[in-house]
N, C-alpha and C. Protein backbone atom coordinates (compact mmCIF):
# COMPACT_ATOMS: atom_id res chain seq x y z
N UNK A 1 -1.95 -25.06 36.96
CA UNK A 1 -0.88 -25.25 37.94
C UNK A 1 0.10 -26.31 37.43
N UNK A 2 1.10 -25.76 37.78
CA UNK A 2 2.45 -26.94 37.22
C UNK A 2 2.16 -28.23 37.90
N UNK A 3 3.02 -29.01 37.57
CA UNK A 3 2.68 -30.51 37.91
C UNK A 3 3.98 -31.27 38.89
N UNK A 4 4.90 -30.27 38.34
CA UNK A 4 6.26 -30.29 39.47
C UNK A 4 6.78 -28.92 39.81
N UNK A 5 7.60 -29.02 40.89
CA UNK A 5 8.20 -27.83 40.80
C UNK A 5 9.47 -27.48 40.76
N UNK A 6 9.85 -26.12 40.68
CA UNK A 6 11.32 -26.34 39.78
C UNK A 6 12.14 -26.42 40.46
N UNK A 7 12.32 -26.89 42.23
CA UNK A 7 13.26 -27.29 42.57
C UNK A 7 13.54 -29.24 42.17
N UNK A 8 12.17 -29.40 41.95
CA UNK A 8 12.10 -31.21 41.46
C UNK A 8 12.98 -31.28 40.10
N UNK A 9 12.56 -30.29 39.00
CA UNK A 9 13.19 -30.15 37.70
C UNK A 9 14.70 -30.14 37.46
N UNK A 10 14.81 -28.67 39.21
CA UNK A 10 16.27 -28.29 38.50
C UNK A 10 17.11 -29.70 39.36
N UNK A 11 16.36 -30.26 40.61
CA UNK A 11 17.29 -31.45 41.10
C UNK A 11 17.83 -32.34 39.80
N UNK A 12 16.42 -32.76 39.47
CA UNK A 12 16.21 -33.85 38.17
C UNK A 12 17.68 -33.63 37.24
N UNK A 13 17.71 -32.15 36.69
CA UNK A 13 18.96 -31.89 35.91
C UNK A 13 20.32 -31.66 36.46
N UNK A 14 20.70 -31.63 37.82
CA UNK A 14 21.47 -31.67 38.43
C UNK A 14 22.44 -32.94 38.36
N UNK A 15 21.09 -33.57 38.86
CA UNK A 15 21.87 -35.23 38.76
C UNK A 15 22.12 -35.69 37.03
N UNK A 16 21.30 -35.14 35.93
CA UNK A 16 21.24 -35.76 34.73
C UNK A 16 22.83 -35.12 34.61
N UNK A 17 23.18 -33.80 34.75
CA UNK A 17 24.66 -33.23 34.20
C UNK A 17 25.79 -34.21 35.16
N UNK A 18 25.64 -34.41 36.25
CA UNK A 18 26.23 -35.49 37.54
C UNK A 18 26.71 -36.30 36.11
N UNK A 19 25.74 -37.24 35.83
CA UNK A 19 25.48 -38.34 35.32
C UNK A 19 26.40 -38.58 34.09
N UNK A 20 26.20 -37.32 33.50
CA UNK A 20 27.10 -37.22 32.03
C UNK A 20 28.64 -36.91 32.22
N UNK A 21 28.84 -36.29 33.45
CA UNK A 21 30.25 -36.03 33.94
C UNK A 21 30.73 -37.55 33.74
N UNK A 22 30.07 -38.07 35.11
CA UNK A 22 30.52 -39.21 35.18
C UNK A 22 31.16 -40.32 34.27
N UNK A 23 30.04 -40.10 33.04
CA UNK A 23 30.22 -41.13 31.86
C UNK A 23 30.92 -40.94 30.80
N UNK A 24 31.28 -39.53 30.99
CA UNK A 24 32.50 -39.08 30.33
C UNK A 24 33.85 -39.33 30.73
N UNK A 25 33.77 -39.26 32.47
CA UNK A 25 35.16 -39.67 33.12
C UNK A 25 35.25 -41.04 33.29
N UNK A 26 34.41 -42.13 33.37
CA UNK A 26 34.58 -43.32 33.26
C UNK A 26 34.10 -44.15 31.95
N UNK A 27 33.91 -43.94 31.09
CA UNK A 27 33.36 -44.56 30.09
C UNK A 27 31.83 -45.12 30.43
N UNK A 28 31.56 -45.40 31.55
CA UNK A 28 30.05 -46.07 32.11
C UNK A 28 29.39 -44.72 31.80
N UNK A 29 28.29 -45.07 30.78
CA UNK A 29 26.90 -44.31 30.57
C UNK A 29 25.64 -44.88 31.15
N UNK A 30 25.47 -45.79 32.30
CA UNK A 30 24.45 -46.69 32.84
C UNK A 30 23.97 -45.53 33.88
N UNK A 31 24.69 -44.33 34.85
CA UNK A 31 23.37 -43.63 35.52
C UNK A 31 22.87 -42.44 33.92
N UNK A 32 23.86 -42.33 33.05
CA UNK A 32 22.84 -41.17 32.72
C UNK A 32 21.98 -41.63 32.05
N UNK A 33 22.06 -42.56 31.42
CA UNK A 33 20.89 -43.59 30.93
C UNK A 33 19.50 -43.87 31.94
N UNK A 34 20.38 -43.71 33.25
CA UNK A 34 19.06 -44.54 33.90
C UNK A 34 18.19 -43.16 34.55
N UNK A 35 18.57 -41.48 33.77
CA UNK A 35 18.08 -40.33 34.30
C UNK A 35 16.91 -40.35 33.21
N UNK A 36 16.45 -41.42 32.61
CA UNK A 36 15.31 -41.04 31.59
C UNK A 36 14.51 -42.58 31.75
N UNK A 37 13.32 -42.54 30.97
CA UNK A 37 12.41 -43.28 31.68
C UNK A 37 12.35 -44.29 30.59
N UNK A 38 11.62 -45.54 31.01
CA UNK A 38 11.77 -46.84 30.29
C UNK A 38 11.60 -46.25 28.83
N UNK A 39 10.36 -45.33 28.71
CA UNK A 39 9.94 -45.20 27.25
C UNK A 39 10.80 -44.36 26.53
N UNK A 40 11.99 -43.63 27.16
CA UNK A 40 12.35 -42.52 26.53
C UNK A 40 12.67 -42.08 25.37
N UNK A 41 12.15 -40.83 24.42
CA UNK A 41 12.35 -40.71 23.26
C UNK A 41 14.00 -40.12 23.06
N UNK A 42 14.81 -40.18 22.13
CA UNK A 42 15.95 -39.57 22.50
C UNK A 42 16.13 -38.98 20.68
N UNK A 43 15.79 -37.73 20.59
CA UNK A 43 16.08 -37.02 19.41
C UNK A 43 17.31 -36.55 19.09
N UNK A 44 18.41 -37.49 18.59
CA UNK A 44 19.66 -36.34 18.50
C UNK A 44 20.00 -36.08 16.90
N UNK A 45 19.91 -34.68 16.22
CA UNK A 45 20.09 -34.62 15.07
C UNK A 45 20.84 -35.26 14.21
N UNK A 46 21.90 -35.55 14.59
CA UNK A 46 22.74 -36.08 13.91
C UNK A 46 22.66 -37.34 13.58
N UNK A 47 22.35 -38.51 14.54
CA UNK A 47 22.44 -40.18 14.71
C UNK A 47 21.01 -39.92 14.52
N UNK A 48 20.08 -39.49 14.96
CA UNK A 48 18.49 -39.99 14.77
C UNK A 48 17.59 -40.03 15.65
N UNK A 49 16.98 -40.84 15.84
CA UNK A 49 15.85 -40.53 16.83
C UNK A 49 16.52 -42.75 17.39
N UNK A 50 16.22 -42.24 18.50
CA UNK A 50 15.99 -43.57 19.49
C UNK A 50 14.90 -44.06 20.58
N UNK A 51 14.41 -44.93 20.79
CA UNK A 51 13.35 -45.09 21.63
C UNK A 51 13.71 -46.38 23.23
N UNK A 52 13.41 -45.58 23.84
CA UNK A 52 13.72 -46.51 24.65
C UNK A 52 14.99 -46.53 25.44
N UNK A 53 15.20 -46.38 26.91
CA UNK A 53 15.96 -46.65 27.48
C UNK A 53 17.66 -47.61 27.33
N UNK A 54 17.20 -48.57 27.21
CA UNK A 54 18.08 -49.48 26.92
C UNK A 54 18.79 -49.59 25.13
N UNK A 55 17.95 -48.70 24.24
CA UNK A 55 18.62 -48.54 23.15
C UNK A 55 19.06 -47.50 23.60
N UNK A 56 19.15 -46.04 23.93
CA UNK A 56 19.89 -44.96 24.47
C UNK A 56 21.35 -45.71 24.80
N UNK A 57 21.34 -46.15 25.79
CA UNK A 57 21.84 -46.61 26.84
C UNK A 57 22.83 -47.38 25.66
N UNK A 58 22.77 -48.36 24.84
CA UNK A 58 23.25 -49.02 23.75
C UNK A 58 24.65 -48.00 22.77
N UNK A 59 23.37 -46.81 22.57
CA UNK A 59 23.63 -46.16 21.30
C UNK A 59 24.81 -45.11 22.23
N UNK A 60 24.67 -44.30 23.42
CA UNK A 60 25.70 -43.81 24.10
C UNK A 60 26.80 -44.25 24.10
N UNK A 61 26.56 -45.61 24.67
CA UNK A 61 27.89 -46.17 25.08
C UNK A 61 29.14 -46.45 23.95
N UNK A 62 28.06 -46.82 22.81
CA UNK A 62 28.67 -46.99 21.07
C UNK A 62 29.38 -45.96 21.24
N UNK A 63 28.64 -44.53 20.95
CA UNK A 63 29.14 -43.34 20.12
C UNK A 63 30.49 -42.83 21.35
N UNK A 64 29.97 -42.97 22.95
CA UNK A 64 31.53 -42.36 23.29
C UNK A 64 32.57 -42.84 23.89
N UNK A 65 32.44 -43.86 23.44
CA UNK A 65 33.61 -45.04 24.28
C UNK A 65 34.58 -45.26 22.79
N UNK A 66 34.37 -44.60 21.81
CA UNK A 66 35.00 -44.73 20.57
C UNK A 66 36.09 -43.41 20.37
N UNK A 67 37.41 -43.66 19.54
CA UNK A 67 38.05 -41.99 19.52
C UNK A 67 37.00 -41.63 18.16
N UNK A 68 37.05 -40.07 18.41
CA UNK A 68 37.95 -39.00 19.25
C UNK A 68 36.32 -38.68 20.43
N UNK A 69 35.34 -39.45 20.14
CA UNK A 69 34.61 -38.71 20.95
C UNK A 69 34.83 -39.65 22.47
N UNK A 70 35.79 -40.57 23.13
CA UNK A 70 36.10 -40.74 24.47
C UNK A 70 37.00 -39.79 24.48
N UNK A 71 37.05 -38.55 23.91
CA UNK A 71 38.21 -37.78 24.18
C UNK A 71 37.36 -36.36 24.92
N UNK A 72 36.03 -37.05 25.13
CA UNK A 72 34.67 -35.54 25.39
C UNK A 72 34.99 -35.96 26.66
N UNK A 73 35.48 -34.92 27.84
CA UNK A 73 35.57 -35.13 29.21
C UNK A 73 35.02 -34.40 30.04
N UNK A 74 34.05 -33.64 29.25
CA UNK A 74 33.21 -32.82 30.35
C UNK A 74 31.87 -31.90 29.31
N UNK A 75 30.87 -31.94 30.04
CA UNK A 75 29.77 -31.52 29.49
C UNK A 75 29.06 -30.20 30.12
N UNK A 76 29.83 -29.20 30.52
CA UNK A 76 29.15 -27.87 31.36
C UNK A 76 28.35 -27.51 30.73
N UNK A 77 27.20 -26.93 30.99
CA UNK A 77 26.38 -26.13 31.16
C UNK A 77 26.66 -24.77 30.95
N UNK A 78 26.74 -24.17 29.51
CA UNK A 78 26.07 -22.54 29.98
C UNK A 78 25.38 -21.54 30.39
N UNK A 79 24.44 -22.07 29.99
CA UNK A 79 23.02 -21.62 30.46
C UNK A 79 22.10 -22.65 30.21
N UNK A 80 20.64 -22.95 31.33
CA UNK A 80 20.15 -23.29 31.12
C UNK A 80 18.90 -22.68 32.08
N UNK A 81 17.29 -23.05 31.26
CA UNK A 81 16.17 -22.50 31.69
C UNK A 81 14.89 -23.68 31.76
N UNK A 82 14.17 -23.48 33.00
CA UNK A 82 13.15 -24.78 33.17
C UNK A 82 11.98 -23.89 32.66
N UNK A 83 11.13 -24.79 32.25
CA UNK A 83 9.45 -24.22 32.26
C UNK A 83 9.17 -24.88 32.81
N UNK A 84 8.45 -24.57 34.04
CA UNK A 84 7.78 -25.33 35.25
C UNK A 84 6.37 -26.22 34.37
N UNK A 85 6.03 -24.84 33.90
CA UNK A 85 4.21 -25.49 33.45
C UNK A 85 4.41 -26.27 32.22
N UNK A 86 5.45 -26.33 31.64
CA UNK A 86 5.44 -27.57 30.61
C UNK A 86 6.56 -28.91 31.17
N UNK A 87 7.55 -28.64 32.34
CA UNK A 87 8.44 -29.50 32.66
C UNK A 87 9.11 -29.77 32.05
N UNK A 88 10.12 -28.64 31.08
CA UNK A 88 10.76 -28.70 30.28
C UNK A 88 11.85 -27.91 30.75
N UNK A 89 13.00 -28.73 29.84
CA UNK A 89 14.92 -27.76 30.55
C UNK A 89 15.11 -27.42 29.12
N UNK A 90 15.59 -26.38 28.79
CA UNK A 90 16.48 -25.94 27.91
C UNK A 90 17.96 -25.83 28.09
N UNK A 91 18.91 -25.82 27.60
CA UNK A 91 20.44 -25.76 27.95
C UNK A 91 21.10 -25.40 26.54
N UNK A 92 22.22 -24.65 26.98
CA UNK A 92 23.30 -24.65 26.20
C UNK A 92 24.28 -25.53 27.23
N UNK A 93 24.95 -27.22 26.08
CA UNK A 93 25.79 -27.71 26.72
C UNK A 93 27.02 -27.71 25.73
N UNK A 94 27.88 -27.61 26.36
CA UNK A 94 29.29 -28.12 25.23
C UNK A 94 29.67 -29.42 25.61
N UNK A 95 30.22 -29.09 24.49
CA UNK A 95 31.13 -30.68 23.99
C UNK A 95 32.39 -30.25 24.33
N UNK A 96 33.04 -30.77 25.53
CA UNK A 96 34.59 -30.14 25.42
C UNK A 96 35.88 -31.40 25.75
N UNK A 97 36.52 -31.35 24.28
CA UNK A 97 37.44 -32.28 24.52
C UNK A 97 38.40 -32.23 25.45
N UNK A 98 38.90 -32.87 25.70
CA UNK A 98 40.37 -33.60 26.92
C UNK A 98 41.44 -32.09 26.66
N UNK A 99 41.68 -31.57 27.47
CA UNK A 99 42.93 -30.79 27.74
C UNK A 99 44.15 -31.09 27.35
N UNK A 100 44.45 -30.80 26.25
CA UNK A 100 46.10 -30.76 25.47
C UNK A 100 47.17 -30.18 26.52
N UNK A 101 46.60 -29.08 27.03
CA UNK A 101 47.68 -28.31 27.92
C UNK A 101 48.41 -27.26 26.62
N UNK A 102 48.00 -26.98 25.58
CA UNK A 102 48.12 -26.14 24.49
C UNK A 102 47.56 -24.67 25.33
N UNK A 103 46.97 -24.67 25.91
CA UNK A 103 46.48 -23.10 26.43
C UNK A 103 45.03 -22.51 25.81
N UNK A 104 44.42 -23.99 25.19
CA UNK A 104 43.15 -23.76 24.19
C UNK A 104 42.13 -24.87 24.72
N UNK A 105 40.95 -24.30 25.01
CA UNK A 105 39.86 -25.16 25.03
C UNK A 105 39.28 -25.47 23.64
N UNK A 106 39.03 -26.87 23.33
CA UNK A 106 38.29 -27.32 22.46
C UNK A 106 36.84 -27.90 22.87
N UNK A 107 36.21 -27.09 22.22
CA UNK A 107 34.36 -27.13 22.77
C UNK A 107 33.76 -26.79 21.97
N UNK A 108 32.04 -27.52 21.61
CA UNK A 108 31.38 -26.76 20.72
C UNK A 108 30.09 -27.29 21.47
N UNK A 109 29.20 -26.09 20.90
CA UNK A 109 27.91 -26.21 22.07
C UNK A 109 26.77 -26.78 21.08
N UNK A 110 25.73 -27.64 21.99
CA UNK A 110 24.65 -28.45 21.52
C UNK A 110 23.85 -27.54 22.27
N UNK A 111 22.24 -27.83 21.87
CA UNK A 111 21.38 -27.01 22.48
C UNK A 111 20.37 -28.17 22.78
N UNK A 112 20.17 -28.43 24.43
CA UNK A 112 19.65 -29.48 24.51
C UNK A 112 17.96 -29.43 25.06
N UNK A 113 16.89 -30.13 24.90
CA UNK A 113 16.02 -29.77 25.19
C UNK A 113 15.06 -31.15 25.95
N UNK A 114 14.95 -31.36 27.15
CA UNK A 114 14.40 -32.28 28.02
C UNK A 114 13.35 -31.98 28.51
N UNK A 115 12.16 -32.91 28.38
CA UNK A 115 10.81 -33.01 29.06
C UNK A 115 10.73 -34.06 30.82
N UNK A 116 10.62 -33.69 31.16
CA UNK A 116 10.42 -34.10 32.71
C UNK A 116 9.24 -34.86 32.66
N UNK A 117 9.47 -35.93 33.06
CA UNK A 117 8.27 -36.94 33.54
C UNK A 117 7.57 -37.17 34.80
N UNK A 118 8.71 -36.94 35.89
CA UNK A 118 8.36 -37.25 37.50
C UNK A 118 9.50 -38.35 37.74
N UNK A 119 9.33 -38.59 39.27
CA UNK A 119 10.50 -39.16 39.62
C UNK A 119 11.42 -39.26 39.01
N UNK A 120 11.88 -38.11 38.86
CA UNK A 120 13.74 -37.51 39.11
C UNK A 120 14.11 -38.65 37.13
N UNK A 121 13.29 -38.45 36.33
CA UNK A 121 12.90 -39.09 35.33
C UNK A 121 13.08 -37.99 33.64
N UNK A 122 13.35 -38.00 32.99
CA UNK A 122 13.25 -37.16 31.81
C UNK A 122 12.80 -38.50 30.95
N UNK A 123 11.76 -37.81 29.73
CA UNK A 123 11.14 -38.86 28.84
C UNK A 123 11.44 -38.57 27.64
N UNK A 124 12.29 -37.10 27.29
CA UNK A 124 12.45 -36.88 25.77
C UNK A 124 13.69 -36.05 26.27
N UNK A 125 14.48 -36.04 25.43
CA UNK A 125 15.70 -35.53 24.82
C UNK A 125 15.79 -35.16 23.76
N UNK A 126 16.26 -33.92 23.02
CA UNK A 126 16.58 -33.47 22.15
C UNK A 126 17.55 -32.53 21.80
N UNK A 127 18.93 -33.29 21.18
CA UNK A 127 19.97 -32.47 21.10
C UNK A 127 20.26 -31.84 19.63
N UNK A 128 20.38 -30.37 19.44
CA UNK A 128 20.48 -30.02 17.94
C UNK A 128 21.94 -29.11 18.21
N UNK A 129 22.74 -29.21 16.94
CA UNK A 129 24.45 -28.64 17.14
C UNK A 129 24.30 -28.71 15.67
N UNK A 130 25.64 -27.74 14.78
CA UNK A 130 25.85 -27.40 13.77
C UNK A 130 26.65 -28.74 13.47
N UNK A 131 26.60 -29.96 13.04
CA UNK A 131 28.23 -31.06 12.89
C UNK A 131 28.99 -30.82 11.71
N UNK A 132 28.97 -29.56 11.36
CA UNK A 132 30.29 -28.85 10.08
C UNK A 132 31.49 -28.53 11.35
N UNK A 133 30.21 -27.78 12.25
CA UNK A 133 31.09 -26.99 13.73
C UNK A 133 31.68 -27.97 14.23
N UNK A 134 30.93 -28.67 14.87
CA UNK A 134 31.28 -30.00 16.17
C UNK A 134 32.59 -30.46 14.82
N UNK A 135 32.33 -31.03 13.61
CA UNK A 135 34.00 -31.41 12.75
C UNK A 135 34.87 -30.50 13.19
N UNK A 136 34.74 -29.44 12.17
CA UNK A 136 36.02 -28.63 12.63
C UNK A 136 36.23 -28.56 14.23
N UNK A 137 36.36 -28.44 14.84
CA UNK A 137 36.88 -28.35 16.67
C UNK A 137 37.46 -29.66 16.53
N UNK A 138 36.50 -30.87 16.42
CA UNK A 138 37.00 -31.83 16.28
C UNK A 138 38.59 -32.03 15.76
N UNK A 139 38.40 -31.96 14.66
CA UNK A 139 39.70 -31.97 13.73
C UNK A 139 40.61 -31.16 14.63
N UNK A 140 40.41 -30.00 15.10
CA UNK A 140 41.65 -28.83 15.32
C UNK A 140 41.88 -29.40 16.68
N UNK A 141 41.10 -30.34 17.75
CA UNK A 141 42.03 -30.70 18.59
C UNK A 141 42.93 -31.65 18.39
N UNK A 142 42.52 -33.05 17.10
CA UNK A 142 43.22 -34.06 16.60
C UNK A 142 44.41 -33.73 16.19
N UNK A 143 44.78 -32.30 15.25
CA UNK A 143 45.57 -31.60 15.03
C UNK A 143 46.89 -31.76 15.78
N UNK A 144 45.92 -30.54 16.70
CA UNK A 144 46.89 -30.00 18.02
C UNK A 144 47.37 -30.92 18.80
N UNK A 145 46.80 -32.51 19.12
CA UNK A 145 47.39 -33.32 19.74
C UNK A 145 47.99 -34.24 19.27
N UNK A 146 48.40 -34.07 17.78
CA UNK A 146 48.87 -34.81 16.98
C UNK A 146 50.58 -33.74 16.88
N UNK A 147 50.39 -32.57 17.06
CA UNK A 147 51.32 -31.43 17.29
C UNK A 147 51.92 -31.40 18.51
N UNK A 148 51.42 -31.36 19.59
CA UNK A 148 52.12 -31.50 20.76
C UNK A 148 52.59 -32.64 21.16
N UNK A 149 52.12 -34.11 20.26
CA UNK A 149 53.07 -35.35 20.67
C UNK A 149 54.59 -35.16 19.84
N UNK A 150 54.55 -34.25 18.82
CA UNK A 150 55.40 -34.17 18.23
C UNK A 150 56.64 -33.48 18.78
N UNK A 151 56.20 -32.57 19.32
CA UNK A 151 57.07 -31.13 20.30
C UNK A 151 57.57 -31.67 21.24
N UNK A 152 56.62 -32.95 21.92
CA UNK A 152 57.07 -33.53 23.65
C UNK A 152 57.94 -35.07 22.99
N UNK A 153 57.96 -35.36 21.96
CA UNK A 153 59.36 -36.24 21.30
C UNK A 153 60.45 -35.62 20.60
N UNK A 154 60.29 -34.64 20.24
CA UNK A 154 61.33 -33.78 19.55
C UNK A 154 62.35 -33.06 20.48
């Protein structure tokens, strides 16, 4: 028998995506930080592995309060799937930069993978993305908004 159930899980991730909105629209990463538990492992391919709450919490705030990634203003969800009996979320999330008003979304998707602890708590994180991909998008919105400042002074 499961140990939670998946309305506890899918709340749990409700508030964790809440959380990342948030810290995308204000620069404060302190609730989505505080959606994982003192010990939390945080696997992200790219930067490394982190332990612990308050280094998360450290290492977030570093990586998106910096350009071009304070330029990430929203983190939707494409799909995502719980396993009750292991308390695990799977997701497809994107990365989608700030709106040019070009008529183009710039987004590239991570595939994220969270273990549930209890109280409304995640203890592992693990984000894996192509970063040749996540560059290029990158670059082509720097581009484009390096293009449309040009068009709106010209």
């Amino acid at each position: 028998m499961a140990r939670w159930s998946y309305e506890e899980i899918d709340e749990a991730f409700a508030k964790f995506r809440a959380a990342a909105l948030k810290g995308a629209k204000t620069g404060n990463w302190r609730d989505w930080a505080n959606c994982f538990t003192e010990d939390v492992t945080y696997f992200e391919h790219h930067y490394g592995r982190f332990w612990g709450r308050e280094t998360v919490y450290e290492w977030i705030t570093k990586t998106m309060t910096g350009f071009p990634t304070d330029e990430m203003t929203a983190f939707p969800v494409r799909w995502y799937s719980i396993d009750v009996d292991k308390g695990w979320v799977f997701a497809e999330v994107m990365n989608r930069m700030s709106d040019l008003g070009d008529g183009k979304m710039y987004e590239e998707p991570n595939l994220t993978i969270l273990h549930y602890a209890g109280d409304g708590l995640f203890s592992y994180e693990e984000d894996a993305y192509n970063p040749a991909n996540m560059g290029t998008m990158i670059k082509a919105w720097i581009e484009a908004k390096k293009a449309n400042k040009g068009a709106a002074s010209g």
